[in-house]
C-alpha atoms as a PDB file:
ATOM      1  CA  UNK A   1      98.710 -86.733 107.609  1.00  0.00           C
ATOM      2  CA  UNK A   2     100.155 -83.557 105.808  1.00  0.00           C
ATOM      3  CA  UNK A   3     101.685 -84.093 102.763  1.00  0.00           C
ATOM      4  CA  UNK A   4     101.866 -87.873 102.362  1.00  0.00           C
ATOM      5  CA  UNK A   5      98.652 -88.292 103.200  1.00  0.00           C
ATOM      6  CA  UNK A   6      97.902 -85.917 100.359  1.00  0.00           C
ATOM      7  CA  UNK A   7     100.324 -87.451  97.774  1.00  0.00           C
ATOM      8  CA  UNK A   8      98.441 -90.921  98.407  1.00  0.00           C
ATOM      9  CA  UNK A   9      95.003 -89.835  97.660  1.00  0.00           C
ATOM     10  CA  UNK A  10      96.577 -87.888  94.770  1.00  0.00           C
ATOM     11  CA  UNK A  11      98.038 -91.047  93.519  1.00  0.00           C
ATOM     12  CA  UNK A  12      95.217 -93.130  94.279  1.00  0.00           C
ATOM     13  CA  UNK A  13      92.375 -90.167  92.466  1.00  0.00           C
ATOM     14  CA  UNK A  14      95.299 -90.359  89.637  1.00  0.00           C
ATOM     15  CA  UNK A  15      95.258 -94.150  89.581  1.00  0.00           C
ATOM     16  CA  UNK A  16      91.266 -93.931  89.560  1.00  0.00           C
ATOM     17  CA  UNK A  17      91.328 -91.613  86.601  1.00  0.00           C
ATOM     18  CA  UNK A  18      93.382 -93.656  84.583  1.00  0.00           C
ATOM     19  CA  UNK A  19      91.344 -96.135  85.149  1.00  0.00           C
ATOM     20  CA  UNK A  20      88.017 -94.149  84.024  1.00  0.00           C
ATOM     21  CA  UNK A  21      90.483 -93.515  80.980  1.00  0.00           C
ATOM     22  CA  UNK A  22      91.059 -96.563  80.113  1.00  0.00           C
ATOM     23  CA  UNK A  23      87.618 -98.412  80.787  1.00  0.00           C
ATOM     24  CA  UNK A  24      86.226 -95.401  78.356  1.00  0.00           C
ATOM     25  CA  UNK A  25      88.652 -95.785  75.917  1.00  0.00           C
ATOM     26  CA  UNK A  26      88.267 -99.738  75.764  1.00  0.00           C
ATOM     27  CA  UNK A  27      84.182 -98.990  75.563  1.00  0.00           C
ATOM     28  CA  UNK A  28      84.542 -96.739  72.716  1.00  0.00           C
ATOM     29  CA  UNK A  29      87.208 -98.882  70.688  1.00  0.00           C
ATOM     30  CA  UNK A  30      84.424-101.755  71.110  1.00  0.00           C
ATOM     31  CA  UNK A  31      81.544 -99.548  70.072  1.00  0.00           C
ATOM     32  CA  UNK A  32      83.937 -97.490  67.222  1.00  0.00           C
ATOM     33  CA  UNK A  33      87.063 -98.984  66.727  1.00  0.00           C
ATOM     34  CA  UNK A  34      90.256 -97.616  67.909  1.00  0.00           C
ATOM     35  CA  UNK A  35      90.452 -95.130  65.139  1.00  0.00           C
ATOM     36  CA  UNK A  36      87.148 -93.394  67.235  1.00  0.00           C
ATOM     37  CA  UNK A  37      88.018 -89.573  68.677  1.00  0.00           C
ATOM     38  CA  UNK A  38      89.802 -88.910  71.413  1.00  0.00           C
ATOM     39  CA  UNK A  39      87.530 -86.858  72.498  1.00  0.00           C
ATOM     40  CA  UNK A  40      84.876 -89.178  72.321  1.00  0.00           C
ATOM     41  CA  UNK A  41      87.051 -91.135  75.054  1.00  0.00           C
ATOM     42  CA  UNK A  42      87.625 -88.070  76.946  1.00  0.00           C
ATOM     43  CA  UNK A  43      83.644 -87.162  77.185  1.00  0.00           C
ATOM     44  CA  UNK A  44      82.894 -91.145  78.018  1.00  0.00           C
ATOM     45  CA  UNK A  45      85.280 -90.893  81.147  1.00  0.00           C
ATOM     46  CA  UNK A  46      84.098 -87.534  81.927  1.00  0.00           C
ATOM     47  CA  UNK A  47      87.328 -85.221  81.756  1.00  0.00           C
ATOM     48  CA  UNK A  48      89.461 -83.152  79.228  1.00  0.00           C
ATOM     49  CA  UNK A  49      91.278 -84.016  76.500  1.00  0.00           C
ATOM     50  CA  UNK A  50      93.857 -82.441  77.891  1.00  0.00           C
ATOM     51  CA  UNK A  51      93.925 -85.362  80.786  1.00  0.00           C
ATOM     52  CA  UNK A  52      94.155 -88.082  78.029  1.00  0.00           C
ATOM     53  CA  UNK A  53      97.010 -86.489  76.670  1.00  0.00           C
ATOM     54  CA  UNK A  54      98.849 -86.430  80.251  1.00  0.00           C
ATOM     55  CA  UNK A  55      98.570 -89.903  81.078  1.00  0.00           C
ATOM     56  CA  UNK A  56      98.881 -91.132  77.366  1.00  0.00           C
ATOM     57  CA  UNK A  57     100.883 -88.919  74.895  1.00  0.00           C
ATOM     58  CA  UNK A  58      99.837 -90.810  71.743  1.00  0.00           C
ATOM     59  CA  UNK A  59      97.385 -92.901  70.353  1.00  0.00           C
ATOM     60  CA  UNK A  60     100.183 -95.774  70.068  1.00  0.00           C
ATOM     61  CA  UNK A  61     100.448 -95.660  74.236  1.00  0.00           C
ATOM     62  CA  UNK A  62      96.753 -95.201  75.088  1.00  0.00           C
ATOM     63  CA  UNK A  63      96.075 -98.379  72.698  1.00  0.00           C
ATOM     64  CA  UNK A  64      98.903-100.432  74.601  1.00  0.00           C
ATOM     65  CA  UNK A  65      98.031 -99.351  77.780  1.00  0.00           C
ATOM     66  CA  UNK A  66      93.969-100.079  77.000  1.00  0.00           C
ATOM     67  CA  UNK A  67      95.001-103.647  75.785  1.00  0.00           C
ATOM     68  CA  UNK A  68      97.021-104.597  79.129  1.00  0.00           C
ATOM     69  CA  UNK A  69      93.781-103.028  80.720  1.00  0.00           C
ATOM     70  CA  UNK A  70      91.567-105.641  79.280  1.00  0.00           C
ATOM     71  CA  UNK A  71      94.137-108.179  79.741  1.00  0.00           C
ATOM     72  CA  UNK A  72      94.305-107.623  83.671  1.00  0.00           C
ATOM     73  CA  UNK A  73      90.396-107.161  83.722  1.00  0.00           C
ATOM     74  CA  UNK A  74      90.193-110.261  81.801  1.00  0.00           C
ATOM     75  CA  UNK A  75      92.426-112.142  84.386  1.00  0.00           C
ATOM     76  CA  UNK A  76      90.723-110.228  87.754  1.00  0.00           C
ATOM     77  CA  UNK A  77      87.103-111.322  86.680  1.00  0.00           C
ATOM     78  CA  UNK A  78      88.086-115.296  86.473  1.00  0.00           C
ATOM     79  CA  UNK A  79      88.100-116.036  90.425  1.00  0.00           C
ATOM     80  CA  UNK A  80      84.929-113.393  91.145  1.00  0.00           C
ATOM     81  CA  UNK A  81      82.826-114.973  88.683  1.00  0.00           C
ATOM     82  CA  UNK A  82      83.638-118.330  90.124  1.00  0.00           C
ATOM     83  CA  UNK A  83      82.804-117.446  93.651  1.00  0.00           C
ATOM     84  CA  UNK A  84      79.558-116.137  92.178  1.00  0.00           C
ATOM     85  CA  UNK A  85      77.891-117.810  89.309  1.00  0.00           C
ATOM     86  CA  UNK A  86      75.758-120.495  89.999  1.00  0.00           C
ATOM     87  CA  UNK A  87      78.351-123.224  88.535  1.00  0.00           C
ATOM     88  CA  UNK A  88      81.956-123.447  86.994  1.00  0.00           C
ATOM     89  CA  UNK A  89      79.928-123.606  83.631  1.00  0.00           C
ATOM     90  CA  UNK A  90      78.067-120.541  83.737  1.00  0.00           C
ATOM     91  CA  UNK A  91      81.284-118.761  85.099  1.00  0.00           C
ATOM     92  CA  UNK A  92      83.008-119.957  82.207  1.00  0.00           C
ATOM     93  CA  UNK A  93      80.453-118.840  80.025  1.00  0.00           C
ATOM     94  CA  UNK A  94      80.483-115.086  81.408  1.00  0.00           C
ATOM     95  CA  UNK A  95      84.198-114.893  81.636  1.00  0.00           C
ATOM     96  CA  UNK A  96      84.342-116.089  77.557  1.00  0.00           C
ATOM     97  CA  UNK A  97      81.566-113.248  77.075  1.00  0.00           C
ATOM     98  CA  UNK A  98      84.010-110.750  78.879  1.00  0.00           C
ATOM     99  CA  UNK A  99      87.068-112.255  76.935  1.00  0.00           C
ATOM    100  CA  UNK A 100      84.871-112.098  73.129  1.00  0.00           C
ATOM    101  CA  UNK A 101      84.771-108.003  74.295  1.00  0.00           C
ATOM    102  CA  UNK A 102      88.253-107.628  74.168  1.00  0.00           C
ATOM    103  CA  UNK A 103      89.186-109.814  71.364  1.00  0.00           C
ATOM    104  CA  UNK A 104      86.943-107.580  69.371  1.00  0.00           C
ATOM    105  CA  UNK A 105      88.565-105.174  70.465  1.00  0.00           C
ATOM    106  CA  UNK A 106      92.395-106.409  70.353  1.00  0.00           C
ATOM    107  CA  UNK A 107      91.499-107.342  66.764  1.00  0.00           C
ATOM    108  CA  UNK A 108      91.794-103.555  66.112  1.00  0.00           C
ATOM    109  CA  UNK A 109      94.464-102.677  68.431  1.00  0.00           C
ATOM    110  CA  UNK A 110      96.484-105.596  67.362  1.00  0.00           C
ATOM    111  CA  UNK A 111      95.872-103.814  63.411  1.00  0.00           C
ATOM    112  CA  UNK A 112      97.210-100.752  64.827  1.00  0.00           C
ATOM    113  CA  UNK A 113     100.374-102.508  66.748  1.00  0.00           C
ATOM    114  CA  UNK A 114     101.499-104.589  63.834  1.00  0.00           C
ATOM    115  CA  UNK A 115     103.855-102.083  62.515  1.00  0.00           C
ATOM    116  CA  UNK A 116     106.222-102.417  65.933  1.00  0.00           C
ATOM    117  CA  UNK A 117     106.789-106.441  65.777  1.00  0.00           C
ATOM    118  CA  UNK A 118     108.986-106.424  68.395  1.00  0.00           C
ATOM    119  CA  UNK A 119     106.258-104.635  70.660  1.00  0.00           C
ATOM    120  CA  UNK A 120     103.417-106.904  69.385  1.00  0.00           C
ATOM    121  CA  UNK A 121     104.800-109.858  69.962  1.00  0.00           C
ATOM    122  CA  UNK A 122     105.827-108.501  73.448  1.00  0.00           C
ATOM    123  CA  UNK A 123     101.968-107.932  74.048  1.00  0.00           C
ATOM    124  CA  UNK A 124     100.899-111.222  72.603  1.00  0.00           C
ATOM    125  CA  UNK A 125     103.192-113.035  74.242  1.00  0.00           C
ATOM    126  CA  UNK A 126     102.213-111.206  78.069  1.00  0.00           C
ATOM    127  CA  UNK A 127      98.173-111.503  76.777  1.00  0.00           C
ATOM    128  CA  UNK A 128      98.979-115.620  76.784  1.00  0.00           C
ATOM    129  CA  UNK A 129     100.981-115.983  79.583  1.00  0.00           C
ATOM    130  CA  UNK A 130      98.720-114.194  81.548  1.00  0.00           C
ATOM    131  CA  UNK A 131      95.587-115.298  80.328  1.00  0.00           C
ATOM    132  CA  UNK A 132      95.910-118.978  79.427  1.00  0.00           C
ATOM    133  CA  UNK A 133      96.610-119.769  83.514  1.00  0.00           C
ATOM    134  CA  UNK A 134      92.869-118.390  83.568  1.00  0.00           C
ATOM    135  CA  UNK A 135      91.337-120.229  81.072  1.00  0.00           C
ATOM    136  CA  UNK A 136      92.692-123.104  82.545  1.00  0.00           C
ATOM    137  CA  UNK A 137      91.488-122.686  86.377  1.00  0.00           C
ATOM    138  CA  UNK A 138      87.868-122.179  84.933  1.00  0.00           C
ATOM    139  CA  UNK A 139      87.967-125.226  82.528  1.00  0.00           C
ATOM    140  CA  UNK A 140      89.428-127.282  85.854  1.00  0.00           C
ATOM    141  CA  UNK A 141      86.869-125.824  87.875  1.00  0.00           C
ATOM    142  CA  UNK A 142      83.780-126.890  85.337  1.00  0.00           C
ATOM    143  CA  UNK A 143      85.953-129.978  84.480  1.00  0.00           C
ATOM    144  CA  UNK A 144      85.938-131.330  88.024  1.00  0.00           C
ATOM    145  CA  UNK A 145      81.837-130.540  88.196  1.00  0.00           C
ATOM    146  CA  UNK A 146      81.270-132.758  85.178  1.00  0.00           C
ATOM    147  CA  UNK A 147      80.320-129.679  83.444  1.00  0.00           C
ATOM    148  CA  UNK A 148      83.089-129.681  80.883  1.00  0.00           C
ATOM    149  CA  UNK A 149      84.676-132.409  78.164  1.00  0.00           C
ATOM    150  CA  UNK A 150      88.155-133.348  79.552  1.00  0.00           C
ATOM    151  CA  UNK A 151      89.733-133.181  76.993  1.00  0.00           C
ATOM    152  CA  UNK A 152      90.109-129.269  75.793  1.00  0.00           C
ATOM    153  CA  UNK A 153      92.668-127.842  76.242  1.00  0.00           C
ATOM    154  CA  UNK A 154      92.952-123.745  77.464  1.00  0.00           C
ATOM    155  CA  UNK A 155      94.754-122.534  74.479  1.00  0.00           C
ATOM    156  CA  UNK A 156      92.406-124.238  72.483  1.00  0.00           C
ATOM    157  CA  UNK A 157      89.697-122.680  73.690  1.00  0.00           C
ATOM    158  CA  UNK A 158      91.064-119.204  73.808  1.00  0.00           C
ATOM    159  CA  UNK A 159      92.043-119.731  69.885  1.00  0.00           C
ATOM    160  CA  UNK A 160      88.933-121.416  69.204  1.00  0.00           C
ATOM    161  CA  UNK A 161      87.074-118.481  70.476  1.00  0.00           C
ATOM    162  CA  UNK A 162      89.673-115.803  68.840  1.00  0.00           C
ATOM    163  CA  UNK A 163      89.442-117.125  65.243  1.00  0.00           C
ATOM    164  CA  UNK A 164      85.800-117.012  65.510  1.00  0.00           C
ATOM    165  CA  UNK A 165      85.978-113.257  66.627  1.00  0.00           C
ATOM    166  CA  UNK A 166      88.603-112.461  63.862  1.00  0.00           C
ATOM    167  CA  UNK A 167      85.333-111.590  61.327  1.00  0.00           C
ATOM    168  CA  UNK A 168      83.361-110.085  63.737  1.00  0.00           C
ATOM    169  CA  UNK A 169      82.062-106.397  61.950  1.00  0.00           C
ATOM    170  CA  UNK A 170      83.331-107.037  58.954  1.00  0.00           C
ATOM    171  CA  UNK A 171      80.245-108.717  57.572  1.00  0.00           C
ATOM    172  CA  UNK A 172      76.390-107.899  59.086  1.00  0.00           C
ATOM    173  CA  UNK A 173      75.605-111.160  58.403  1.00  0.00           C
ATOM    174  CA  UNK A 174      77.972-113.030  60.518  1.00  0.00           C
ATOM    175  CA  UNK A 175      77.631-112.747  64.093  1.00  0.00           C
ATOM    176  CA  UNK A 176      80.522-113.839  66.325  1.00  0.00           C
ATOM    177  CA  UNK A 177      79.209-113.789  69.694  1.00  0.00           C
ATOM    178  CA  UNK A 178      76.407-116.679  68.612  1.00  0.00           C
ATOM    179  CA  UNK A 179      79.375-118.334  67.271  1.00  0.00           C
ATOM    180  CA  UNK A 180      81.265-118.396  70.538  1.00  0.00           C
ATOM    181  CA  UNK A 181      77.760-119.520  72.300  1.00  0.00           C
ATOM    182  CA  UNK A 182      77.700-122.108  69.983  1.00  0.00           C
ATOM    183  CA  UNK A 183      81.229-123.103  70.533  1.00  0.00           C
ATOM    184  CA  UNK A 184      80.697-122.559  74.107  1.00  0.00           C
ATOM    185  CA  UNK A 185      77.735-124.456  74.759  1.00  0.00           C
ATOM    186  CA  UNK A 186      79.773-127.625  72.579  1.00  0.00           C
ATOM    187  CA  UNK A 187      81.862-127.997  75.448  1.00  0.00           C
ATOM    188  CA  UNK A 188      79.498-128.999  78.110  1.00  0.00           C
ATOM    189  CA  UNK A 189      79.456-132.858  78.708  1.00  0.00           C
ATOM    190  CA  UNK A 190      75.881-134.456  77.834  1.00  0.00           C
ATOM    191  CA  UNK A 191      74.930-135.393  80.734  1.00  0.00           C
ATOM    192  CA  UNK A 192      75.843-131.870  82.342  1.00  0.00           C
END
């Protein structure tokens, strides 16, 4: 095995860690907002600050790097949930539970991007193209059950569910997540 044996499982322990990094960091933006301490992050993944600063030398690239996180984990979940919730429907309705996590999120990343245009737009346009394709298979999926009303469309949906998340913390009194149930549970057919 010798050395490239060891280089892989280096790679692969370093490609773990970012990942603890990045699963922290997205917890404690959802819990604190992105503005939350680094070391905060650092003591939720369980390693030094020091590591944080290795793999992400600013704020500016741990924030990019923690939205295409959620993107991709948004995307991966899609075809597990399918293959285990009990119907299209309810996978649907766990995936847009997942997805109202990182809006919330992206909502304060996205405050934090705006002053690069160039490289928000970049990130918006990659979070549609690479989410919408998703939306879309799970809508088919509960559409061809009966579960779903034909006639929404996935970027619908996905806005729909954004523009009710757009408030949520800024007001105790409004709570997004029963708003997205609500809209959520609107789309089921009536005889579903």
């Amino acid at each position: 095995m010798g050395d490239a044996g060891a280089g892989r499982a280096k790679r692969a322990d370093a490609r773990r860690n970012e990942k603890a990094l990045l699963d922290a960091a997205a917890s404690v933006f959802v819990a604190s907002g992105v503005d939350a301490p680094v070391r905060d992050i650092a003591a939720r993944a369980g390693v030094g600050m020091g590591t944080i600063y290795r793999h992400f030398p600013t704020r500016a690239d741990l924030i990019i790097a923690v939205y295409r996180h959620q993107v991709e984990a948004c995307a991966e979940a899609a075809p597990a949930l399918l293959a285990s919730a009990a119907t299209p429907y309810a996978a649907l309705a766990e995936w847009i539970d997942l997805f109202v996590d990182f809006l919330v999120t992206k909502h304060g990343l996205a405050d934090v991007l705006r002053s690069d245009k160039a490289g928000f737009d970049t990130l918006h346009a990659y979070f549609i193209e690479r989410l919408e394709p998703v939306v879309g298979e799970l809508l088919d999926a509960a559409r061809d059950t009966g579960e779903v009303r034909a006639q929404v469309a996935a970027i619908e949906l996905m806005r729909g569910v954004g523009n009710l998340c757009v408030a949520a913390g800024t007001d105790p009194r409004y709570d997004a997540r029963r708003m997205v149930r609500l809209l959520v549970a609107g789309l089921r057919c009536a005889d579903a």
